[in-house]
C-alpha atoms as a PDB file:
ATOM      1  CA  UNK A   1      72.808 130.100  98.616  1.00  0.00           C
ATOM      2  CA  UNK A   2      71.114 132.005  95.669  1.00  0.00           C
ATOM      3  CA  UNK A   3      68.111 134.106  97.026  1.00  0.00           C
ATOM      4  CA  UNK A   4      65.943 136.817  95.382  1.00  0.00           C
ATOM      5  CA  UNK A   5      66.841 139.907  96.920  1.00  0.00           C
ATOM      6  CA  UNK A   6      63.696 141.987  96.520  1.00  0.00           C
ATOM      7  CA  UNK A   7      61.402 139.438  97.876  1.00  0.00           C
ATOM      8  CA  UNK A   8      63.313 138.849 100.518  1.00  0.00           C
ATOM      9  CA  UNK A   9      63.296 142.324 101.575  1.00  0.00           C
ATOM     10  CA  UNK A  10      59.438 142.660 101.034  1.00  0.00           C
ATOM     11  CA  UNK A  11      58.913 139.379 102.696  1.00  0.00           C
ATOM     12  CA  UNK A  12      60.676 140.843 105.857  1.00  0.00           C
ATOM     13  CA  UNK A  13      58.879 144.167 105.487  1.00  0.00           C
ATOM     14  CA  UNK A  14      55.829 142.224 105.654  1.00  0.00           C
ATOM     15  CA  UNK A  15      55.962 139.840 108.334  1.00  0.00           C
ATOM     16  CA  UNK A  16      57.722 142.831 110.533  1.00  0.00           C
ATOM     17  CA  UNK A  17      54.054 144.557 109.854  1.00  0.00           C
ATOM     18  CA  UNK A  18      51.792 141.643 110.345  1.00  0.00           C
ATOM     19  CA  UNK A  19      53.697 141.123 113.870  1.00  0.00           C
ATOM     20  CA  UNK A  20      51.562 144.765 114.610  1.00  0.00           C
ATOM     21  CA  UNK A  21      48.531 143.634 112.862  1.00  0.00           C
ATOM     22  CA  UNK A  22      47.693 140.397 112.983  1.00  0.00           C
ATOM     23  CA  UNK A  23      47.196 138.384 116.811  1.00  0.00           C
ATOM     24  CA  UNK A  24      48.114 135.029 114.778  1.00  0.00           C
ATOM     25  CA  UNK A  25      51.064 135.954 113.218  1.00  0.00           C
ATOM     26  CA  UNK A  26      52.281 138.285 116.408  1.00  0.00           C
ATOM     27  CA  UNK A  27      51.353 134.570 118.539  1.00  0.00           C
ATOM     28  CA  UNK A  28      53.458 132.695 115.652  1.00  0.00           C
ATOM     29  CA  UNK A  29      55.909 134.482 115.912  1.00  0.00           C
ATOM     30  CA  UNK A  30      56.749 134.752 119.415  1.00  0.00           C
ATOM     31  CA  UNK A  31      55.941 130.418 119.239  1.00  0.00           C
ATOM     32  CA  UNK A  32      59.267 130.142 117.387  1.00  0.00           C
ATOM     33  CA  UNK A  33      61.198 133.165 119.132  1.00  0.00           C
ATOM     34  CA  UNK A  34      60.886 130.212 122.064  1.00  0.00           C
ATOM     35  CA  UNK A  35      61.627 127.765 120.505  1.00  0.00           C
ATOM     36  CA  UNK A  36      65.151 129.782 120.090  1.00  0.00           C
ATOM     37  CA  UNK A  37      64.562 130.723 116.592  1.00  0.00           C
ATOM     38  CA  UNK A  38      66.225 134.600 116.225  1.00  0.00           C
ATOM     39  CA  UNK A  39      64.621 137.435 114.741  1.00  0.00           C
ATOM     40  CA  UNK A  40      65.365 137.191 111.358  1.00  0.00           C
ATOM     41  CA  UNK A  41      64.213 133.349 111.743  1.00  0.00           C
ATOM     42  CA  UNK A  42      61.297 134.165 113.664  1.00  0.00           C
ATOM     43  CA  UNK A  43      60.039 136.641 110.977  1.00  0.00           C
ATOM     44  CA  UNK A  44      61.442 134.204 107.966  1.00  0.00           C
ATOM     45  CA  UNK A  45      59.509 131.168 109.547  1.00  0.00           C
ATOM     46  CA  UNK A  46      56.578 134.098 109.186  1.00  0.00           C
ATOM     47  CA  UNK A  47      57.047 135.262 105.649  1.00  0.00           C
ATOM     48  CA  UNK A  48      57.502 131.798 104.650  1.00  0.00           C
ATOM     49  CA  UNK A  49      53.957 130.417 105.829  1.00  0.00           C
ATOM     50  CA  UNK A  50      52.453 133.366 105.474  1.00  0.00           C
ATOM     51  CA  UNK A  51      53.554 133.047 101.250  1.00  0.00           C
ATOM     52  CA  UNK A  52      52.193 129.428 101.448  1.00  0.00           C
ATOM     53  CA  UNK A  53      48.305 131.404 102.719  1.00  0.00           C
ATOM     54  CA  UNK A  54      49.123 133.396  99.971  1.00  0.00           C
ATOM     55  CA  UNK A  55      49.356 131.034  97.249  1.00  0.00           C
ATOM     56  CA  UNK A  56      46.575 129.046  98.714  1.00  0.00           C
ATOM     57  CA  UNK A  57      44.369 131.532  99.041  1.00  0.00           C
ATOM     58  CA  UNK A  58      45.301 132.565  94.762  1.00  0.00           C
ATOM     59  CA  UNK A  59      45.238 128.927  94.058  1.00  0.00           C
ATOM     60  CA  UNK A  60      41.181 128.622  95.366  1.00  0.00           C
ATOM     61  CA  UNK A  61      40.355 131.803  95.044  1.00  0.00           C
ATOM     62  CA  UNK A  62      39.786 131.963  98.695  1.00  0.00           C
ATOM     63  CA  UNK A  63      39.824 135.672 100.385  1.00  0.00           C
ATOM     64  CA  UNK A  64      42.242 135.217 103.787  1.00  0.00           C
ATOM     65  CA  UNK A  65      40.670 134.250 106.597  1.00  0.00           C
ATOM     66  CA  UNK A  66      43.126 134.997 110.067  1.00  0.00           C
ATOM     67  CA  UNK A  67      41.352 132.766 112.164  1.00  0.00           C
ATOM     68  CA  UNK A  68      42.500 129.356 109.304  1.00  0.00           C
ATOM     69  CA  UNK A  69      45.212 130.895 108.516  1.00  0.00           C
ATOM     70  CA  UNK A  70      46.263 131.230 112.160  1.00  0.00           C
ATOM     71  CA  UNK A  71      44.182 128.803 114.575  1.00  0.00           C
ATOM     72  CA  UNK A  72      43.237 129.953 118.100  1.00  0.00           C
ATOM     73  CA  UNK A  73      45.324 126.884 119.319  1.00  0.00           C
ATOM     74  CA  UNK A  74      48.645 128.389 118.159  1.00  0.00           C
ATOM     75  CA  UNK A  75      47.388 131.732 119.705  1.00  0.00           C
ATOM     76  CA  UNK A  76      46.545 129.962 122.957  1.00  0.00           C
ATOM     77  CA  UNK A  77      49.995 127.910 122.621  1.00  0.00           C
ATOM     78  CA  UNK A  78      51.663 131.611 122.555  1.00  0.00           C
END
């Protein structure tokens, strides 16, 4: 598997912050901790959709909003 180091270090460093700062992605994550995903998955599953906001937000040139990003059903679901 051929993976870019660096941003997978800063893509861990980030979704291990958001968990602290962010209700949605703290609720997402713990959603796929029971589903049985591990830590690293559980913060992977993170970075990933968290990358995808990202680039949709650049794409519209949208500023992130938590509550799209991160609906109050998942939070509820958590």
């Amino acid at each position: 598997m051929v993976k870019n180091d660096r941003l997978n270090h800063a893509g861990y460093l980030w979704s291990f912050a958001a968990l602290n700062a962010s209700e949605g992605a703290n609720a997402h994550y713990r959603a796929r901790r029971e589903r049985g995903d591990w830590h690293a998955a559980g913060l992977r599953h993170l970075f990933n959709r968290m990358i995808g906001q990202l680039f949709h937000c650049l794409q519209r040139g949208e500023v992130f909003e938590e509550h799209e990003a991160f609906p109050s059903s998942l939070r509820d679901a958590a």
